[in-house]
N, C-alpha and C. Protein backbone atom coordinates (compact mmCIF):
# COMPACT_ATOMS: atom_id res chain seq x y z
N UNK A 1 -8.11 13.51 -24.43
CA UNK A 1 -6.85 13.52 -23.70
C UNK A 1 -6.77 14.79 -22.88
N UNK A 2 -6.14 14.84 -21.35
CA UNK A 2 -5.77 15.95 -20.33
C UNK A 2 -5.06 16.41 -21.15
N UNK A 3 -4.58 17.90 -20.96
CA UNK A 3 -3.88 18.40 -21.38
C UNK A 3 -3.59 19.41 -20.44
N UNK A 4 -2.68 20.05 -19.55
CA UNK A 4 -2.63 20.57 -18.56
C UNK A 4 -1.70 21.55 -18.73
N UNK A 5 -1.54 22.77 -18.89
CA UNK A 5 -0.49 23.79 -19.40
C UNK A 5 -0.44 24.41 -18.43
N UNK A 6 -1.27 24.88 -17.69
CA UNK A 6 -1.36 25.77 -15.79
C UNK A 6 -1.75 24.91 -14.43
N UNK A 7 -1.06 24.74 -14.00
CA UNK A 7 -2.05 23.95 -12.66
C UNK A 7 -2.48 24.89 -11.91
N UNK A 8 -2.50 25.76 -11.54
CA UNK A 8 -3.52 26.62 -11.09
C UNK A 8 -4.24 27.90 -12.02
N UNK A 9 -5.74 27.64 -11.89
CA UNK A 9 -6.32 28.35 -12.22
C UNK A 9 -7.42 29.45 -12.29
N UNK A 10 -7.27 29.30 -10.68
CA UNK A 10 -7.58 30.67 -9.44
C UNK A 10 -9.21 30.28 -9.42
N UNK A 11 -9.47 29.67 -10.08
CA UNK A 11 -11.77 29.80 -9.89
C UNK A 11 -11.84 29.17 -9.04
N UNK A 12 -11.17 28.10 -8.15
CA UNK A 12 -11.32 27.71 -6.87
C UNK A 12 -11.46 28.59 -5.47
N UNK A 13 -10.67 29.51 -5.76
CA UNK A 13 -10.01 31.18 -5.02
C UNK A 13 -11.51 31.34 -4.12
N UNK A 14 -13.03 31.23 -4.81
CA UNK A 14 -14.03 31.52 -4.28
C UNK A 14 -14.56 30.20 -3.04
N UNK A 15 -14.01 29.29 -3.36
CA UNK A 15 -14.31 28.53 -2.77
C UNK A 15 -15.50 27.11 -3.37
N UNK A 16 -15.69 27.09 -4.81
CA UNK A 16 -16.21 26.33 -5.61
C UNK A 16 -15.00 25.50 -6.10
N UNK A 17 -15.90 24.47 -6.82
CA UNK A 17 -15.34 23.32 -7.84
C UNK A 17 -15.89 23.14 -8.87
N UNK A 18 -15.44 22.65 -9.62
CA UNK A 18 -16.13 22.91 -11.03
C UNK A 18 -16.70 20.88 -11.20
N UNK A 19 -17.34 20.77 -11.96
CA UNK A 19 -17.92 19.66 -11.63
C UNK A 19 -17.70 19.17 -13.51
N UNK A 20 -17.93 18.20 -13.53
CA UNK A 20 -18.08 17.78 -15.34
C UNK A 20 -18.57 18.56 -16.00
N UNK A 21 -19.88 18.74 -15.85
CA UNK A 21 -20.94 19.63 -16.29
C UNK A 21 -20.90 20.76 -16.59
N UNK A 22 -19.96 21.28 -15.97
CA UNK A 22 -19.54 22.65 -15.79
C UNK A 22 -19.84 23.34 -14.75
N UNK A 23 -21.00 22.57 -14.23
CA UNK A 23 -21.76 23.43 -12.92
C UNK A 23 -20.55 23.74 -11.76
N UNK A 24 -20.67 24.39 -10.90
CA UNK A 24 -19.89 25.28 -10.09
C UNK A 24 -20.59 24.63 -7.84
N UNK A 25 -20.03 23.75 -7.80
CA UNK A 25 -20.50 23.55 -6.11
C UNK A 25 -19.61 23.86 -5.26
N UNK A 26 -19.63 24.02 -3.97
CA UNK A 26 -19.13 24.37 -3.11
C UNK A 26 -17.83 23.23 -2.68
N UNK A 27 -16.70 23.66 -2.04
CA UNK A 27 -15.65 22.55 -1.90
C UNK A 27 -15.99 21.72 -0.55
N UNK A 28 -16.72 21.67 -0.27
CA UNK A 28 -17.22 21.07 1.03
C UNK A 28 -19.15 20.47 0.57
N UNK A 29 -19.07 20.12 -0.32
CA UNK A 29 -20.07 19.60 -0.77
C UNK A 29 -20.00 17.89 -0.92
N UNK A 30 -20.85 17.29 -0.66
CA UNK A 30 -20.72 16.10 -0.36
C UNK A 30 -20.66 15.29 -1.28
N UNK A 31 -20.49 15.57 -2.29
CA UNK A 31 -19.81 14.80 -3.96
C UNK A 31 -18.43 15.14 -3.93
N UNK A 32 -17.99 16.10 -3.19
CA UNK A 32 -16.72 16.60 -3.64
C UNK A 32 -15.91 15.99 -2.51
N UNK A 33 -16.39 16.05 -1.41
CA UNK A 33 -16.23 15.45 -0.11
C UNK A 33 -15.44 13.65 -0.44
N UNK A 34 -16.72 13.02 -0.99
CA UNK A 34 -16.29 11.81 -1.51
C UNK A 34 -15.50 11.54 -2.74
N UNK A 35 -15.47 12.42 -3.91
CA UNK A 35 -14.22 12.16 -4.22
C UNK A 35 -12.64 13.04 -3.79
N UNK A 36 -12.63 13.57 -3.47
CA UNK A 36 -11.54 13.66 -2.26
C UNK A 36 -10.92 12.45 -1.19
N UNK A 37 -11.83 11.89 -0.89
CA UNK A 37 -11.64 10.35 -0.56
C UNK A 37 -11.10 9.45 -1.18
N UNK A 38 -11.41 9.47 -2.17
CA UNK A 38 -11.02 8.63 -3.43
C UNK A 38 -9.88 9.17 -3.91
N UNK A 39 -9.48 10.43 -4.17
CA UNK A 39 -8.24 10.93 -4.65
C UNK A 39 -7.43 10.80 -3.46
N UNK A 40 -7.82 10.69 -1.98
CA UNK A 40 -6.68 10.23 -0.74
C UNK A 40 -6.63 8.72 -0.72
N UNK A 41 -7.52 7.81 -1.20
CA UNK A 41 -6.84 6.66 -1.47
C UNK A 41 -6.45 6.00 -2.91
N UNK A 42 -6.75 6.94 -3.68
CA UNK A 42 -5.69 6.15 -4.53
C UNK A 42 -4.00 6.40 -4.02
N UNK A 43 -3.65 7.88 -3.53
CA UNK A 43 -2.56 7.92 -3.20
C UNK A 43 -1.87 7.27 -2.33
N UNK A 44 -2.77 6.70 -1.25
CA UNK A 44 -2.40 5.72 -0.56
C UNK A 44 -2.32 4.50 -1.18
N UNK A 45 -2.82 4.15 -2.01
CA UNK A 45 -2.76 2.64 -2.76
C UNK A 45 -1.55 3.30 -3.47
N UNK A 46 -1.05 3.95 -3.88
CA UNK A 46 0.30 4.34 -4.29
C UNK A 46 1.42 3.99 -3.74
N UNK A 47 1.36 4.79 -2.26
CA UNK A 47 2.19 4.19 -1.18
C UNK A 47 2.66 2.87 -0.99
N UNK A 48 1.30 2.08 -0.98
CA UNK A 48 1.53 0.69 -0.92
C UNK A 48 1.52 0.12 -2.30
N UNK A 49 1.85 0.12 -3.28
CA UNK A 49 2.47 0.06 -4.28
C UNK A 49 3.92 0.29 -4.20
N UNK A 50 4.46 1.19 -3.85
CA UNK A 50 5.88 1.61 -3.31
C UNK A 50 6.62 0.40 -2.94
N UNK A 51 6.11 0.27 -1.49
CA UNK A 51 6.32 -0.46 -0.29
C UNK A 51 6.32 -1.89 -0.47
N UNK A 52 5.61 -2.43 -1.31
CA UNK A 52 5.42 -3.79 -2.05
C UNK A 52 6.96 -3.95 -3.01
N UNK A 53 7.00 -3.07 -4.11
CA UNK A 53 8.08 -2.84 -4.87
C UNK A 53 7.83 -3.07 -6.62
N UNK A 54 7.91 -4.42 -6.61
CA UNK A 54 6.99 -4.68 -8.33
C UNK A 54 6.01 -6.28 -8.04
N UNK A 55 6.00 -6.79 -9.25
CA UNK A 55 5.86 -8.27 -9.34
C UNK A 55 3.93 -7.83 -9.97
N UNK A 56 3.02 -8.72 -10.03
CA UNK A 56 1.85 -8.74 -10.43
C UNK A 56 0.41 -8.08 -9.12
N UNK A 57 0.83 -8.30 -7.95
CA UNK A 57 0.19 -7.24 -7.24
C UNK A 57 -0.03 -5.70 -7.17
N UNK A 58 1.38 -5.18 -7.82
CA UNK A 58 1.83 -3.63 -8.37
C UNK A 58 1.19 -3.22 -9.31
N UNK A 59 1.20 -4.69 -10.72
CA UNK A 59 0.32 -3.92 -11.54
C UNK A 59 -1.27 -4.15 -11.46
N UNK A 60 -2.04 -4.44 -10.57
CA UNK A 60 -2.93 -4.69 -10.15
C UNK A 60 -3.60 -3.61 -9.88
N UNK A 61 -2.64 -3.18 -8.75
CA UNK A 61 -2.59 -1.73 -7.92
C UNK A 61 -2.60 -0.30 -8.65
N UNK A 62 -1.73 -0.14 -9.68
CA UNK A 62 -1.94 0.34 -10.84
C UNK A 62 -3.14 0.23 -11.43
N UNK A 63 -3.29 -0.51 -11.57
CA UNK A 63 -4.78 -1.11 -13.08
C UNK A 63 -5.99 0.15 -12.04
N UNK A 64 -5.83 -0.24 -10.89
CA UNK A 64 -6.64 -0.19 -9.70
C UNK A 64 -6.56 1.47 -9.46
N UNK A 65 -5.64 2.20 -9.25
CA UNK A 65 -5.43 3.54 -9.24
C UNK A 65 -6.09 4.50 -10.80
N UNK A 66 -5.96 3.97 -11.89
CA UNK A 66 -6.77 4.32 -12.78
C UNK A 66 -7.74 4.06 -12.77
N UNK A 67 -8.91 2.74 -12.45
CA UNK A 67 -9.84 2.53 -11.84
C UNK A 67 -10.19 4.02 -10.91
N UNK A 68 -9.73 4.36 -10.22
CA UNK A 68 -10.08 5.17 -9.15
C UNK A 68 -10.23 6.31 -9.73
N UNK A 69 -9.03 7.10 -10.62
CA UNK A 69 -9.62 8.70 -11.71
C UNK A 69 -11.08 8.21 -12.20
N UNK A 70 -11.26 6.90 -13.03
CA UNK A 70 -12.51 6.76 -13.32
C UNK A 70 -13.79 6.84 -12.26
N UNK A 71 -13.59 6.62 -10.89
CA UNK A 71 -14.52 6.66 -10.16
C UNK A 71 -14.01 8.12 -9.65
N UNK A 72 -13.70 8.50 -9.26
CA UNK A 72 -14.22 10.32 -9.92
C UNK A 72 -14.53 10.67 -10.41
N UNK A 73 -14.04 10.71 -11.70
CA UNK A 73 -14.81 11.43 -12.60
C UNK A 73 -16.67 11.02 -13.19
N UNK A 74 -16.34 9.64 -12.44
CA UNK A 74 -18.40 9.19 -12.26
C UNK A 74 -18.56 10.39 -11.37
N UNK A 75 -18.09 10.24 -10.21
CA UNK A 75 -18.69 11.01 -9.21
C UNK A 75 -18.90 12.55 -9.60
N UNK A 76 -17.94 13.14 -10.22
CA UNK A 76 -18.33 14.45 -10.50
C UNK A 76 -19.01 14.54 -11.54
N UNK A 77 -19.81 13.60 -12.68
CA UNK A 77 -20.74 13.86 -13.20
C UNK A 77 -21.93 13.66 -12.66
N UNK A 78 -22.58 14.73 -12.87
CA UNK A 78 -24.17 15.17 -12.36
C UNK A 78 -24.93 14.29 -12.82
N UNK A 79 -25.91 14.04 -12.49
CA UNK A 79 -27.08 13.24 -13.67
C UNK A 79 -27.64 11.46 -13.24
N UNK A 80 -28.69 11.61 -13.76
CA UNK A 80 -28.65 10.07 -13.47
C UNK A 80 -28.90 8.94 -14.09
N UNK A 81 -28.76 9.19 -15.40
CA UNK A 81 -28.07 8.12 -16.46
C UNK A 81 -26.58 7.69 -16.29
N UNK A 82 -26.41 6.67 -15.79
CA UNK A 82 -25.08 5.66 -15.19
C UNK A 82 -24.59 4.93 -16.37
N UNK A 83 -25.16 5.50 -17.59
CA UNK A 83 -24.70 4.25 -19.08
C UNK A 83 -23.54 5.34 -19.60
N UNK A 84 -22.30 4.83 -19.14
CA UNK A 84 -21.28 5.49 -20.36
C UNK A 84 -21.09 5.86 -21.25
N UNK A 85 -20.87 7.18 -22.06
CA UNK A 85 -20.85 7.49 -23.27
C UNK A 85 -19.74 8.35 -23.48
N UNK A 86 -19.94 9.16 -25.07
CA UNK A 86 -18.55 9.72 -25.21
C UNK A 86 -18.59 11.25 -24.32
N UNK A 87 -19.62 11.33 -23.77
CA UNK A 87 -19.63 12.46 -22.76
C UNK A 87 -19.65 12.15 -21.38
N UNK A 88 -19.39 10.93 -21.10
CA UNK A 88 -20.09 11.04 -19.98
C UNK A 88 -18.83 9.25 -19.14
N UNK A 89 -17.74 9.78 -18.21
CA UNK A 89 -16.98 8.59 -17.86
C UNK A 89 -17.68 7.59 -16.52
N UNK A 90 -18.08 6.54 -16.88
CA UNK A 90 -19.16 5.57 -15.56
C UNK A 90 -18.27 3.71 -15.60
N UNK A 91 -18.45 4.18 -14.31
CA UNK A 91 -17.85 2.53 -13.69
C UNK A 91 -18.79 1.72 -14.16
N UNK A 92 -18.57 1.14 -14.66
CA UNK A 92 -19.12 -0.41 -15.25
C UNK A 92 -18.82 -1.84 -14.42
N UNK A 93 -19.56 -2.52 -14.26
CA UNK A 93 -20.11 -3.44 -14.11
C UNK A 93 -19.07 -4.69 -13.61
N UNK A 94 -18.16 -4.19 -14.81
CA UNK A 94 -17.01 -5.74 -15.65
C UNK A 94 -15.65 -5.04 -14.51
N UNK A 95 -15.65 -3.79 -14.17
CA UNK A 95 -14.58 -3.46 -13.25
C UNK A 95 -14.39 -3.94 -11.56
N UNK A 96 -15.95 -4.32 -11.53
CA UNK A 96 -16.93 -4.62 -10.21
C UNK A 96 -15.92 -6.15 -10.18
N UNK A 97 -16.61 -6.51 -11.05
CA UNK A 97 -16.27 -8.31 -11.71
C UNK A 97 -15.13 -8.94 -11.35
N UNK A 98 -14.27 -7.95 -12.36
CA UNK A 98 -12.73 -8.01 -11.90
C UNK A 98 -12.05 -7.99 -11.01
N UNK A 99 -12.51 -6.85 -9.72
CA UNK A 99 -11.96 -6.96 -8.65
C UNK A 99 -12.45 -8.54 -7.83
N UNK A 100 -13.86 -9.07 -7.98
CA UNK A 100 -14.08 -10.24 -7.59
C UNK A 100 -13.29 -11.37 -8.14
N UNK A 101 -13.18 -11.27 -8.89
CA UNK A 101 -12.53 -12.50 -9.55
C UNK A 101 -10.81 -12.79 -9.19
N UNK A 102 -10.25 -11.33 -9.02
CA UNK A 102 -9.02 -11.14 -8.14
C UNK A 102 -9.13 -11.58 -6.58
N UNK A 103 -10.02 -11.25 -6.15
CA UNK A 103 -9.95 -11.25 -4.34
C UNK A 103 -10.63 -12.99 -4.78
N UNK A 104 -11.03 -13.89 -5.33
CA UNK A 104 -11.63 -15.06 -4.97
C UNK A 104 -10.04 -15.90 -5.16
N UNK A 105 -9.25 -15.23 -6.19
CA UNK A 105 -7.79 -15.88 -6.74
C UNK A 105 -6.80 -15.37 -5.51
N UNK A 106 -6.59 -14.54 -5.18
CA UNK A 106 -5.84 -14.18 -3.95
C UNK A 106 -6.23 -14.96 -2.48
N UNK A 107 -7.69 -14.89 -2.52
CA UNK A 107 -7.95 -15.61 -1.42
C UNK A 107 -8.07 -17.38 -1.36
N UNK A 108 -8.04 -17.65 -2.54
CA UNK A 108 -8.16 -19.38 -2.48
C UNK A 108 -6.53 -19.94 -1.76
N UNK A 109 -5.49 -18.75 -1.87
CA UNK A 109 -4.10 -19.16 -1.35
C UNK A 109 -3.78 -18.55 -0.13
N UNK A 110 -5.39 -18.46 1.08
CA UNK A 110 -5.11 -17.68 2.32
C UNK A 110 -5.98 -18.88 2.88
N UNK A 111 -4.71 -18.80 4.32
CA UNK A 111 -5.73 -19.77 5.11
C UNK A 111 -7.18 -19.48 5.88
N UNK A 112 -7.80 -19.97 5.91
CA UNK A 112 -9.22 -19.23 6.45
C UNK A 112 -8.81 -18.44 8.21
N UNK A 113 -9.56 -17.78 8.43
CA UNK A 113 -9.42 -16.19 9.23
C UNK A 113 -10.12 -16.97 10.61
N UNK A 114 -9.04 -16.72 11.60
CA UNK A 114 -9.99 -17.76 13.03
C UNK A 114 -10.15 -16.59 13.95
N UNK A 115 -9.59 -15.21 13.41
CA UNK A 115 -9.40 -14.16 14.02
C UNK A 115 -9.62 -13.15 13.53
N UNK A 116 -9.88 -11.91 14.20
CA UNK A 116 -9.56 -10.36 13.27
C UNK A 116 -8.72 -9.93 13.26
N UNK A 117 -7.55 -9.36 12.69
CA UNK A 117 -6.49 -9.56 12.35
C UNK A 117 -5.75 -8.39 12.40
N UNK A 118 -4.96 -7.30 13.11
CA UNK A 118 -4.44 -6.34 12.85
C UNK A 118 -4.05 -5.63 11.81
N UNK A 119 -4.15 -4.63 12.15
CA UNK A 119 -3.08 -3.69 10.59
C UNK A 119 -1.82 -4.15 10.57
N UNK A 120 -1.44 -4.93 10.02
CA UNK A 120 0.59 -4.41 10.28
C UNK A 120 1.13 -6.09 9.49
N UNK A 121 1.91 -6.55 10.49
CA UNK A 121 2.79 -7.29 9.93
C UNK A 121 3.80 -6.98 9.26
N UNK A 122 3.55 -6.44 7.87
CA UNK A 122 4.99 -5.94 7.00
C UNK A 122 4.35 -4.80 6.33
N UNK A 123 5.74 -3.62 6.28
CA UNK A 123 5.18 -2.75 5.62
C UNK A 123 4.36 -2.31 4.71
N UNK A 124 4.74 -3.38 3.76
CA UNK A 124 3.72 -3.37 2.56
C UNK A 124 2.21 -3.93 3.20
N UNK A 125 1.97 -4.82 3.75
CA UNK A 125 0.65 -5.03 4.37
C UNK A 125 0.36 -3.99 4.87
N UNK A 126 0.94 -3.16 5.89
CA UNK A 126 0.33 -2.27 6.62
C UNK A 126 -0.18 -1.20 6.03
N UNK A 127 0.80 -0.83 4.66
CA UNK A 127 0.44 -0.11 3.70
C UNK A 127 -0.89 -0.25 3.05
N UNK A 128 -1.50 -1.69 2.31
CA UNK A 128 -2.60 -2.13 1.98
C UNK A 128 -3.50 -1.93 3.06
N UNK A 129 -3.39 -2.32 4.14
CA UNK A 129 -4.64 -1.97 5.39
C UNK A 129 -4.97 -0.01 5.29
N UNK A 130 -4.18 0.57 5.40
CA UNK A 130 -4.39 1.83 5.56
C UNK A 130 -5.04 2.46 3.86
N UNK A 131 -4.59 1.64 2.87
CA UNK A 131 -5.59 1.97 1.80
C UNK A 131 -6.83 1.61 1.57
N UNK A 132 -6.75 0.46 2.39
CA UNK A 132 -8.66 -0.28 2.61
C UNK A 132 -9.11 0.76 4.06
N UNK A 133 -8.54 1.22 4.85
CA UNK A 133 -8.60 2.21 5.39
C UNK A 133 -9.60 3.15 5.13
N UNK A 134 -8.84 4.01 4.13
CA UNK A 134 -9.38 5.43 3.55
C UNK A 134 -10.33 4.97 2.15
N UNK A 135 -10.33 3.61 2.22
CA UNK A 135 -11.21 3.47 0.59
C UNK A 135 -12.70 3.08 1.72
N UNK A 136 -12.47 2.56 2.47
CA UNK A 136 -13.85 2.34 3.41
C UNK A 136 -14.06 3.84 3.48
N UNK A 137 -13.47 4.33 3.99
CA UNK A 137 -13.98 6.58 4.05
C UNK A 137 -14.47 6.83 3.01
N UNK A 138 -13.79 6.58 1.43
CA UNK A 138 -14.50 7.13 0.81
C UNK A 138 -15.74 6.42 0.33
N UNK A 139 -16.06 4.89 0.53
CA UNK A 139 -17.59 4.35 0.20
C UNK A 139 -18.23 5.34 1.24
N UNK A 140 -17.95 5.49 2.73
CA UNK A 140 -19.44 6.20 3.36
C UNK A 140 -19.50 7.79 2.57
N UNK A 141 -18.43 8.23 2.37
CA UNK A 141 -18.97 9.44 1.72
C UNK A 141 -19.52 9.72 0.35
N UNK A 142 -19.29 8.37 -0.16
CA UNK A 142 -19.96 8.22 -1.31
C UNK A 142 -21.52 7.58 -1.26
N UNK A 143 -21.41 7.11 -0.27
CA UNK A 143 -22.83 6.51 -0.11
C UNK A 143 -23.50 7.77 0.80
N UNK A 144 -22.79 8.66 1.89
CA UNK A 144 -23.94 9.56 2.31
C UNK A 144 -23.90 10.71 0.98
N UNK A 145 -23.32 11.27 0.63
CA UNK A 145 -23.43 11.94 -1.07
C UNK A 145 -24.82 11.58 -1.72
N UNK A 146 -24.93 10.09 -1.86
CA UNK A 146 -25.99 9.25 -2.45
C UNK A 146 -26.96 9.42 -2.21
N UNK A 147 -27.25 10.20 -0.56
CA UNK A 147 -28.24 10.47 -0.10
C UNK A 147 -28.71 11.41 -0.47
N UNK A 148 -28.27 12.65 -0.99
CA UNK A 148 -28.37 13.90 -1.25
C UNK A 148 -28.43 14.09 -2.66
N UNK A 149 -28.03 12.87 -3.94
CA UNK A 149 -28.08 13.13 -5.02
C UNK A 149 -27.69 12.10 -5.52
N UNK A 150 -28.12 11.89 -6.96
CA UNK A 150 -27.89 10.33 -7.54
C UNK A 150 -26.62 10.67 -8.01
N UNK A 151 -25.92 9.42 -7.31
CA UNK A 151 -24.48 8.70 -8.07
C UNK A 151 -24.60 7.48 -8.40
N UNK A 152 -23.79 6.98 -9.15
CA UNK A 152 -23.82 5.75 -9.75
C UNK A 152 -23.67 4.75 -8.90
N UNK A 153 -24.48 3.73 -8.30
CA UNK A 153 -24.28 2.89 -7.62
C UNK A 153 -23.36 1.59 -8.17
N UNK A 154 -22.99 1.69 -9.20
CA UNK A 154 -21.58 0.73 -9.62
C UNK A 154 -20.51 1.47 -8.88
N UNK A 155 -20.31 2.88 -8.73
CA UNK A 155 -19.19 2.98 -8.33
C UNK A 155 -19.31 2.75 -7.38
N UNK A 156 -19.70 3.06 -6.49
CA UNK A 156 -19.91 2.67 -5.13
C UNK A 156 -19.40 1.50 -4.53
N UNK A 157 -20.37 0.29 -5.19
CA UNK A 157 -19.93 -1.18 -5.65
C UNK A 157 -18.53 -1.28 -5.63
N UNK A 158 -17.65 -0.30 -6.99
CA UNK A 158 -16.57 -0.45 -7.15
C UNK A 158 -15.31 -0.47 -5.38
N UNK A 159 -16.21 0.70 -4.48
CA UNK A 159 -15.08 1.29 -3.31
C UNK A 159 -15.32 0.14 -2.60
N UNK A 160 -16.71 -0.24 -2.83
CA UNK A 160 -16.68 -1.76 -1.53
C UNK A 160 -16.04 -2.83 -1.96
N UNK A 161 -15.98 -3.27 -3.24
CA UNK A 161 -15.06 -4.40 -3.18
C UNK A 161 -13.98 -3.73 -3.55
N UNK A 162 -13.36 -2.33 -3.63
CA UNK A 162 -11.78 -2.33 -3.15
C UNK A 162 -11.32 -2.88 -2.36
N UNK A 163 -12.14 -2.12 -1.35
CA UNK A 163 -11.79 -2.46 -0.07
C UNK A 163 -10.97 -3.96 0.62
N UNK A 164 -12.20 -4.92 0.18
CA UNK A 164 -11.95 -6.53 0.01
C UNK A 164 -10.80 -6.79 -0.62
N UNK A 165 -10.50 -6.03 -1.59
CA UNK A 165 -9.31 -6.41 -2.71
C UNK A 165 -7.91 -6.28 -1.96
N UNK A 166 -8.61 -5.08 -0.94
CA UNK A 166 -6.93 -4.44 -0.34
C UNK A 166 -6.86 -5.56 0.57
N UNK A 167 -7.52 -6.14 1.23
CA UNK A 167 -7.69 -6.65 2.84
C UNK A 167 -7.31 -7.68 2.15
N UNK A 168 -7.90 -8.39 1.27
CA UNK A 168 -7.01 -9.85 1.29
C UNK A 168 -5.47 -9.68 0.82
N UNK A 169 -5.19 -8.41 -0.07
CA UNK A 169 -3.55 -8.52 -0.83
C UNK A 169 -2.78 -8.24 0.28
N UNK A 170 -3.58 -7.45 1.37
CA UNK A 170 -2.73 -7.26 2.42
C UNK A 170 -2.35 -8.98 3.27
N UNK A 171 -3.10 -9.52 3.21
CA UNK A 171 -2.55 -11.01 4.12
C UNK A 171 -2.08 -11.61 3.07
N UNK A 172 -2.14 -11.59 2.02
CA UNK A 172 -1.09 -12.00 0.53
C UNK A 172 0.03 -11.73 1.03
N UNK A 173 0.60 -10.69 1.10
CA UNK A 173 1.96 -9.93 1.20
C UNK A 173 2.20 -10.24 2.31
N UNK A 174 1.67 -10.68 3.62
CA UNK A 174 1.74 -11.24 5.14
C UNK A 174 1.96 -12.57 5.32
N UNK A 175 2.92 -13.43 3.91
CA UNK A 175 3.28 -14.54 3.90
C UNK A 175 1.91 -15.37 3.71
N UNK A 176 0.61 -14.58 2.94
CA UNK A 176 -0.41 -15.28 2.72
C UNK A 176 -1.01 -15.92 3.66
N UNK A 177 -0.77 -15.04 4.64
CA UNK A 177 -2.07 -14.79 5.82
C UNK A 177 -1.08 -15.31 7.30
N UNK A 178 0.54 -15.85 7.21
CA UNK A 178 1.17 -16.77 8.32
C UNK A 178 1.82 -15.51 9.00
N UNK A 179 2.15 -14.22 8.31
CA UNK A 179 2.67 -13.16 9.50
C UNK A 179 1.33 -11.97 9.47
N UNK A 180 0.05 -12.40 9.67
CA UNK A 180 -0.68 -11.39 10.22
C UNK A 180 -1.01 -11.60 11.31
N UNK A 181 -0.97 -10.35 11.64
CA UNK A 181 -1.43 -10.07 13.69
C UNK A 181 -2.46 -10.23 14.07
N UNK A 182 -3.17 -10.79 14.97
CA UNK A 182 -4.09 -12.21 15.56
C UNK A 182 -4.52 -10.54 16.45
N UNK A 183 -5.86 -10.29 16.67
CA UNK A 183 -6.44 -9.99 17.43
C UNK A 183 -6.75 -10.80 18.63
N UNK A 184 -6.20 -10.10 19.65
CA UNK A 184 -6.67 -10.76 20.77
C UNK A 184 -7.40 -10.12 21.56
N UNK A 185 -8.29 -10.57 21.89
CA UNK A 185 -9.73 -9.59 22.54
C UNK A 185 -9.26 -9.72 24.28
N UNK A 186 -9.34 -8.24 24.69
CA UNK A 186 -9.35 -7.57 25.73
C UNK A 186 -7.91 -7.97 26.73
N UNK A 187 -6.53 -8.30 25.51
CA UNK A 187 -5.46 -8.60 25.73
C UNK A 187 -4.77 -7.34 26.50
N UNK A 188 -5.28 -6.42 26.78
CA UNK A 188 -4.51 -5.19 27.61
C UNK A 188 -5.21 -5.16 28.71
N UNK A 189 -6.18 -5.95 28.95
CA UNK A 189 -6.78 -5.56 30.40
C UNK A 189 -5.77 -5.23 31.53
């Protein structure tokens, strides 16, 4: 269990982060980079949580925002054993699953897509677009990170089918796909 008695505790002051491990990297390091991403969209999936209000999409969104501490705290462990233990917190497999099995149930009640579709419609949609938004930011920085050092490629997994998860709840909440905005190609000429 966290237990948090100071929120600040000045060893950042140098310009490091402290990592699981204990090890000490720079705040502009490209693990830290990507979860920073991840800690700007869960807060945005917050937002749109807000903006929605309650009902079974909220707690979804929820379930989904704890999902996300867990894919941090993969990310800031070093190493490249990806099997969970009592030292060690890793996205699994069955979280991957879940989000599929949600976006195939959300989407069987959307009419099929004849278009690309704007951000917006209703707040709460627009809200969901801007969290598939910043969760697409944080897969590339989790995947260029990847380049530079092994991370768990479940989590990874996990940011790409967020993403999907957000994009369809967003035309959910868009009267299930009848008030989203129709791209129209080269409509400002």
């Amino acid at each position: 269990m966290v237990k948090l008695n100071r929120i600040y505790t000045r060893t950042g002051d140098t310009g490091t982060s402290g990592l699981v491990d204990g090890s000490r990297v720079p705040k502009d390091d490209a693990r830290l980079c990507a979860i920073g991403d991840v800690d700007e969209a869960n807060s945005a999936i917050g937002m749109a949580a807000v903006a929605i209000g309650n009902g079974p999409l909220v707690d979804a969104l929820t379930r989904i925002q704890n999902d996300l501490f867990d894919v941090g705290a993969d990310l800031a462990t070093p190493g490249e054993d990806f099997a969970p233990s009592s030292m060690s917190l890793r996205v699994v497999a069955r979280q991957v699953e879940r989000l599929e099995q949600e976006i195939d149930a959300i989407n069987a009640d959307l009419a099929p897509l004849t278009s690309f579709i704007l951000p917006g419609g209703s707040p709460a949609a627009a809200s969901l677009h801007l969290a598939r938004a910043i969760v697409r930011r944080a897969e590339r920085s989790a995947v260029a990170a990847s380049h530079l050092m092994s991370l768990n490629p479940i989590a990874i997994s996990y940011l790409n089918r967020l993403s999907d998860f957000l994009f369809v709840s967003a035309r959910s909440v868009n009267g299930n796909g009848a008030n989203d905005v129709l791209w129209v190609p080269g409509a400002s000429r």
